[in-house]
C-alpha atoms as a PDB file:
ATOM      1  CA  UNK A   1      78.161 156.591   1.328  1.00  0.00           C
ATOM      2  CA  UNK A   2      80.452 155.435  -1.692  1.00  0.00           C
ATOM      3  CA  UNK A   3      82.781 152.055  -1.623  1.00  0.00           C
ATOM      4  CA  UNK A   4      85.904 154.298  -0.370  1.00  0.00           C
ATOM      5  CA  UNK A   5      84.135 155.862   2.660  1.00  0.00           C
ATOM      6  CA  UNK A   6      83.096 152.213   3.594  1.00  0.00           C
ATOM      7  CA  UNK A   7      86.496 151.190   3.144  1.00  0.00           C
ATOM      8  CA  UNK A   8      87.576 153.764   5.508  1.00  0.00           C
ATOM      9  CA  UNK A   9      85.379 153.305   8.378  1.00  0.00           C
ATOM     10  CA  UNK A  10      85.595 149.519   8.340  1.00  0.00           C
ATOM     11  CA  UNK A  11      89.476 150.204   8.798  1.00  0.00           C
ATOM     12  CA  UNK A  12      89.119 152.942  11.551  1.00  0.00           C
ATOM     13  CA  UNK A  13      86.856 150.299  13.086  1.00  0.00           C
ATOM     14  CA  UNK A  14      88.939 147.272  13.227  1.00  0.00           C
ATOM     15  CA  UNK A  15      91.442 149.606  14.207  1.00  0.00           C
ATOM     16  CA  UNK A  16      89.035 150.598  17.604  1.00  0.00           C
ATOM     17  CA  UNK A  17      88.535 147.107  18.028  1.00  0.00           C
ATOM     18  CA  UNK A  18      92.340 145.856  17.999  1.00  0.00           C
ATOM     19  CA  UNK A  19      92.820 148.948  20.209  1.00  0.00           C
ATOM     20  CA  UNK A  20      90.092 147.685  22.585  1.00  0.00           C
ATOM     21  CA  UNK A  21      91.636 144.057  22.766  1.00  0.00           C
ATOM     22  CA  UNK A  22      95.189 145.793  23.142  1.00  0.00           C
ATOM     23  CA  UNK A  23      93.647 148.252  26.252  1.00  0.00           C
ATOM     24  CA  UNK A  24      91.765 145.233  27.867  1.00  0.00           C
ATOM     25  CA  UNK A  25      95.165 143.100  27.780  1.00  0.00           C
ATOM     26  CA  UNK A  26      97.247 145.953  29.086  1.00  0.00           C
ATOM     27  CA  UNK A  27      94.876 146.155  31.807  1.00  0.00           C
ATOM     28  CA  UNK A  28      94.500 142.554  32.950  1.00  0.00           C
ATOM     29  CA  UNK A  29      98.543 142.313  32.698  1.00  0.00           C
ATOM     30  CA  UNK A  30      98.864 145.114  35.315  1.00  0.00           C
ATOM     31  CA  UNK A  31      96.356 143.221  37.148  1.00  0.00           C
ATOM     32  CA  UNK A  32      97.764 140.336  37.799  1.00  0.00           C
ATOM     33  CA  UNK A  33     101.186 141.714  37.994  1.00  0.00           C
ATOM     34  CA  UNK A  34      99.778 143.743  41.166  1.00  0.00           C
ATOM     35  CA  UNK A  35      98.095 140.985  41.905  1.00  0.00           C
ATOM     36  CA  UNK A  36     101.299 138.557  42.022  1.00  0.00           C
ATOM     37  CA  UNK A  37     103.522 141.377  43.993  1.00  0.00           C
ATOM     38  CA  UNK A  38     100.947 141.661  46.740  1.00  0.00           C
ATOM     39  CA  UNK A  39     101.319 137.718  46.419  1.00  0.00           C
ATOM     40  CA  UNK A  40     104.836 137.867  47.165  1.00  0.00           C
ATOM     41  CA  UNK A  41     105.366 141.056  49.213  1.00  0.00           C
ATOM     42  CA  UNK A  42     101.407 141.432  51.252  1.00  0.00           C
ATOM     43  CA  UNK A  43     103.336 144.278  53.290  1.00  0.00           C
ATOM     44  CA  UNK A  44     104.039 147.095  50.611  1.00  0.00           C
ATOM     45  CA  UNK A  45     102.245 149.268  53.021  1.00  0.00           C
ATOM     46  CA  UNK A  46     103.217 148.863  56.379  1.00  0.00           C
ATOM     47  CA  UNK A  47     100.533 148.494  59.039  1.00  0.00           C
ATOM     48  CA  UNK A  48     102.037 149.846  62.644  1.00  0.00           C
ATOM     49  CA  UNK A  49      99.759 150.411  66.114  1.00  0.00           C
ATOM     50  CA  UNK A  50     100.396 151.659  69.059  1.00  0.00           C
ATOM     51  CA  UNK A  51      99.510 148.640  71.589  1.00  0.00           C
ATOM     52  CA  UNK A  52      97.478 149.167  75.026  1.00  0.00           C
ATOM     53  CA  UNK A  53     101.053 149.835  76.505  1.00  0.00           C
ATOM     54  CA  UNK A  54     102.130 152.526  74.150  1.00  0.00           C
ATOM     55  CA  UNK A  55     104.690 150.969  72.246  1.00  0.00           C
ATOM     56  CA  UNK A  56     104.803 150.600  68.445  1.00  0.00           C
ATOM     57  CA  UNK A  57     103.906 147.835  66.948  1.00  0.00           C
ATOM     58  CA  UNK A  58     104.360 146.766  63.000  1.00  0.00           C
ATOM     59  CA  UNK A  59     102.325 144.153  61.990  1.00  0.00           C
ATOM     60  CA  UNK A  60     103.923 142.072  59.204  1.00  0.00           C
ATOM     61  CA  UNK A  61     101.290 139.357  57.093  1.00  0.00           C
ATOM     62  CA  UNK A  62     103.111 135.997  55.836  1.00  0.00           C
ATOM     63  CA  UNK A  63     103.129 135.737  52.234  1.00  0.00           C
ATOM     64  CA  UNK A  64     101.973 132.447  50.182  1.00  0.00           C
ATOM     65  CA  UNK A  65     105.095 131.062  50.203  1.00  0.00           C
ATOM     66  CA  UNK A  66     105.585 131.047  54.140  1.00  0.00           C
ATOM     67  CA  UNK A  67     108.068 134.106  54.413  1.00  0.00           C
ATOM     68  CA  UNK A  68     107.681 137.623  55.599  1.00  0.00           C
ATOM     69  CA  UNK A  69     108.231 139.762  52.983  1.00  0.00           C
ATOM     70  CA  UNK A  70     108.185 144.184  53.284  1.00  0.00           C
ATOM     71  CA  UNK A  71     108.874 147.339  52.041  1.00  0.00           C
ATOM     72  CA  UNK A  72     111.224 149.412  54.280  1.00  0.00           C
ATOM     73  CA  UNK A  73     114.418 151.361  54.250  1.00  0.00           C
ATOM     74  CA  UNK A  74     117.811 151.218  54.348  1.00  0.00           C
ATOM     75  CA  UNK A  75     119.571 154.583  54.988  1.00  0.00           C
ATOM     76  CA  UNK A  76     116.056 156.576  54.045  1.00  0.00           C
ATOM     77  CA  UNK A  77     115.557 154.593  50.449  1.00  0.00           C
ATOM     78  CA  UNK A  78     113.048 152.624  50.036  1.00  0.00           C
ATOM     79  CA  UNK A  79     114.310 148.876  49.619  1.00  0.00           C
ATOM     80  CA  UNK A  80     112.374 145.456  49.808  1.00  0.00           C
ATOM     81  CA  UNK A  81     113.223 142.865  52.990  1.00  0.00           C
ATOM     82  CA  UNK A  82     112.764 139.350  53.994  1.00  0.00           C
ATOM     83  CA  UNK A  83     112.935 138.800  57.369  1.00  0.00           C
ATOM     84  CA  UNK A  84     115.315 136.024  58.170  1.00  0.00           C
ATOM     85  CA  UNK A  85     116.369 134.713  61.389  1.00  0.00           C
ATOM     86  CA  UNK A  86     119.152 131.830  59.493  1.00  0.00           C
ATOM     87  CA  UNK A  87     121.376 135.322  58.514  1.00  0.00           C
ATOM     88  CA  UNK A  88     123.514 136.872  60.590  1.00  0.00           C
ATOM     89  CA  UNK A  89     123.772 140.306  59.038  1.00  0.00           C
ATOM     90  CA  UNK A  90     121.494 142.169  56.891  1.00  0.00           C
ATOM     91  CA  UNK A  91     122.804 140.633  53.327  1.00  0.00           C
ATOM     92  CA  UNK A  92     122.551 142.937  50.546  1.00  0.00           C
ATOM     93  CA  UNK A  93     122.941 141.709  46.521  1.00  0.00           C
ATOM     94  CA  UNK A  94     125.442 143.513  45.097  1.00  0.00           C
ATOM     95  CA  UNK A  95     123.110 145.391  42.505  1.00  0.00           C
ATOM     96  CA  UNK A  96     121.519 146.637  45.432  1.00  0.00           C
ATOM     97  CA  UNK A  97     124.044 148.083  47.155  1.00  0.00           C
ATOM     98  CA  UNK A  98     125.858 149.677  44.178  1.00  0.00           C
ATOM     99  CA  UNK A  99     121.663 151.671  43.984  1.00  0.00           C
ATOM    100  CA  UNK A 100     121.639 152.310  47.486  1.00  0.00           C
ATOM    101  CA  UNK A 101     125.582 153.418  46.625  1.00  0.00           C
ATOM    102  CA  UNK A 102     127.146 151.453  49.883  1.00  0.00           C
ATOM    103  CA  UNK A 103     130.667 151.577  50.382  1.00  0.00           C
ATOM    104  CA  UNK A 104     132.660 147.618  50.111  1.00  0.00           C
ATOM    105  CA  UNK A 105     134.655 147.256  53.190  1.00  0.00           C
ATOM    106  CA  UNK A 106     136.775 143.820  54.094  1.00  0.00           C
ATOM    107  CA  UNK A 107     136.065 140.808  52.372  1.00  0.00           C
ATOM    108  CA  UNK A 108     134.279 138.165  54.513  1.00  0.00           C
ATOM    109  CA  UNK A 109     133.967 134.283  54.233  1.00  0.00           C
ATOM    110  CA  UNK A 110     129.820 133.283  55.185  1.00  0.00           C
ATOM    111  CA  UNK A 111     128.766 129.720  55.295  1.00  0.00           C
ATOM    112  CA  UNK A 112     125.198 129.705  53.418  1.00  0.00           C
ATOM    113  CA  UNK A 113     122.520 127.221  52.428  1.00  0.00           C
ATOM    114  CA  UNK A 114     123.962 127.211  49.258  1.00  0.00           C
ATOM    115  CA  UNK A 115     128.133 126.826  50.559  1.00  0.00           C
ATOM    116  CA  UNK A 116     130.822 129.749  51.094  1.00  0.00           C
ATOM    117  CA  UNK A 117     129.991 132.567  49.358  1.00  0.00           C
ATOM    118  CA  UNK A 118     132.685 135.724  49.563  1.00  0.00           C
ATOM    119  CA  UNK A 119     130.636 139.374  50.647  1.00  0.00           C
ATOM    120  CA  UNK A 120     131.833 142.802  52.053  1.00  0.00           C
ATOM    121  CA  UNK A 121     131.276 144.260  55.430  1.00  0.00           C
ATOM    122  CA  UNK A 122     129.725 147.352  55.352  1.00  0.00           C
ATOM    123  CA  UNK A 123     127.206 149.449  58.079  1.00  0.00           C
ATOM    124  CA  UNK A 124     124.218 150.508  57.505  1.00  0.00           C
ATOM    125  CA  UNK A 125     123.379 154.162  59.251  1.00  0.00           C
ATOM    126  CA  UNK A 126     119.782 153.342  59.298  1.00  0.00           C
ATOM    127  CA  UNK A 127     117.431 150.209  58.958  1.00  0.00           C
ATOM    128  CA  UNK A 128     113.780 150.881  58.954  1.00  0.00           C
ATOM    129  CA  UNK A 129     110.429 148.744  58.687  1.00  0.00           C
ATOM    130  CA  UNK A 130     107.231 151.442  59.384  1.00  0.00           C
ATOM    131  CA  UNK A 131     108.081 153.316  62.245  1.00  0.00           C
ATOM    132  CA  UNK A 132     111.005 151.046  63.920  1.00  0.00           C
ATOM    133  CA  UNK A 133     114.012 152.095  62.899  1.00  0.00           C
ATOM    134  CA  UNK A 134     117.513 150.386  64.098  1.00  0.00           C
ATOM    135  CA  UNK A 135     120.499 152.266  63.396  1.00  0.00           C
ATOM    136  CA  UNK A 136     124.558 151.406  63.057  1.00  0.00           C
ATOM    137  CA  UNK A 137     123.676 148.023  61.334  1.00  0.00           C
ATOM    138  CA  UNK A 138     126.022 145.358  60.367  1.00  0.00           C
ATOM    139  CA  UNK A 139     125.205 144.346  57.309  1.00  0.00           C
ATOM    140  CA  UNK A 140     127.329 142.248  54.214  1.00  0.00           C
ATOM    141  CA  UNK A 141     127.059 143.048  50.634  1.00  0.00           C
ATOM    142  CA  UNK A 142     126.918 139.908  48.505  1.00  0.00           C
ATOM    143  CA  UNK A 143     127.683 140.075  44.607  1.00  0.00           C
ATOM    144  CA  UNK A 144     125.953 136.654  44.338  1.00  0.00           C
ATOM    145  CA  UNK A 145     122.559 136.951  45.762  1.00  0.00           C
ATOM    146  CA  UNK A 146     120.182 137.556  43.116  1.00  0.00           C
ATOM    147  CA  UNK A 147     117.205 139.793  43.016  1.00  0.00           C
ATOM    148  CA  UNK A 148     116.178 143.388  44.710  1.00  0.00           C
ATOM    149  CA  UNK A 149     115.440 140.970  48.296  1.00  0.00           C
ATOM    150  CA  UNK A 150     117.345 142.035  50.979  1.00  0.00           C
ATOM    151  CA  UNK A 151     117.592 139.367  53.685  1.00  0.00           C
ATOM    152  CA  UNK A 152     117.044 140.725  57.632  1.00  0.00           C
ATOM    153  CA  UNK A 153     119.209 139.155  59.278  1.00  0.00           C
ATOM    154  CA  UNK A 154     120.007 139.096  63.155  1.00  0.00           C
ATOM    155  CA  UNK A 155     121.800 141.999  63.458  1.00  0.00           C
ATOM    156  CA  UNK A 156     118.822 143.725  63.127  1.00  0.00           C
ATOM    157  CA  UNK A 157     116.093 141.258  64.266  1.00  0.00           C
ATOM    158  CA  UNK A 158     118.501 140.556  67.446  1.00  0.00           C
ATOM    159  CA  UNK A 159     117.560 144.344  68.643  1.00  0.00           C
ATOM    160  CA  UNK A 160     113.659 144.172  67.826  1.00  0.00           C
ATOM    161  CA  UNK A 161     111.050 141.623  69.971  1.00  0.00           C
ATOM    162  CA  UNK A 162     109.250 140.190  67.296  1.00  0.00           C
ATOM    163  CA  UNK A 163     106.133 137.170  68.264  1.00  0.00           C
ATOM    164  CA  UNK A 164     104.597 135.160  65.192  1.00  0.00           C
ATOM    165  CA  UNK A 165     101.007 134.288  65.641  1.00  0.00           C
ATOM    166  CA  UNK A 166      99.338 132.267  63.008  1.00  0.00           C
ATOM    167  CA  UNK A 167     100.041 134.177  59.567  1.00  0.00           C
ATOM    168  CA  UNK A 168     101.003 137.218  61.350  1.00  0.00           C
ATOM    169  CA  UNK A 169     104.368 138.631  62.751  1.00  0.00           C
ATOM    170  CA  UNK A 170     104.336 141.268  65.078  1.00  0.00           C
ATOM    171  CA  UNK A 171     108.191 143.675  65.607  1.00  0.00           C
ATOM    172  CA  UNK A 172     108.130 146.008  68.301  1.00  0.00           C
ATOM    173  CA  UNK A 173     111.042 148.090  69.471  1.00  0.00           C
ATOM    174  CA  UNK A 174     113.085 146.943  73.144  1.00  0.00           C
ATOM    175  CA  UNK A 175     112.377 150.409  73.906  1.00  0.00           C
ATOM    176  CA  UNK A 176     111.188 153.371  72.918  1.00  0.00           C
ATOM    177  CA  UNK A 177     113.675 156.084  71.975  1.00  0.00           C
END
């Protein structure tokens, strides 16, 4: 093998090993960044059962940070919720809304943690978590809530039993439609 050819494989392999350390990173970043969304949202898969009565049941796991965090849907597309009994409507960010292409109606005055924020009334046709769907929803678009978290508020929660037992939550439907 003459100097040139020895050149050329040394190159080709420090180019398999930089590749190799490049792979291995690429892989350990998706790792933990499935790693820290489960974190945050445990219920990207909904779990639902039908009890010993018959009725549906979701079963909701509380995330590290004490909330209950899922994947559902809002008018068939798939959006992310936190469940929160402190808001009155369903509160949508204003990105959100504009993706799930929701319509602004009258501007409303809310009283927050964080102070008087402005938002819009709109309704939701359809609010979903697994199988328990609530439909004609009130709900408020706010341009000021950050994120892709929707917040469940009680005009959805109001019409589902839900019972919290240790880490878990558990939504059923009033009835069965």
């Amino acid at each position: 093998m003459n100097n040139s050819e020895q050149h050329a494989n040394r190159r080709i392999g420090k180019w398999m090993i930089f590749s190799a350390w490049l792979l291995g990173f690429a892989m350990l970043l998706w790792y933990f960044n499935f790693f820290l969304d489960n974190e945050q949202n445990p219920n990207q898969s909904v779990y639902s059962r039908i009890d010993e009565t018959g009725k549906t049941e979701v079963i909701l796991k509380r995330n590290r940070y004490g909330h209950y965090v899922s994947n559902g849907k809002i008018n068939d597309k798939i959006v992310q919720f936190m469940l929160d009994t402190g808001a009155t409507d369903v509160a949508i960010p204003g990105r959100v809304a504009e993706e799930l292409a929701l319509r602004r109606g009258p501007e409303k005055k809310y009283r927050t943690a964080n102070g008087m924020v402005t938002a819009y009334s709109t309704v939701l046709d359809s609010v979903s978590i697994g199988p328990i769907e609530v439909r004609d929803v009130r709900a408020s678009i706010n341009p000021a809530l950050k994120g892709k978290e929707i917040l469940l508020g009680m005009s959805v929660l109001k019409r589902i039993e839900f019972t919290q037992r240790g880490d878990t939550l558990i939504l059923r439907p009033f009835s069965d439609h």
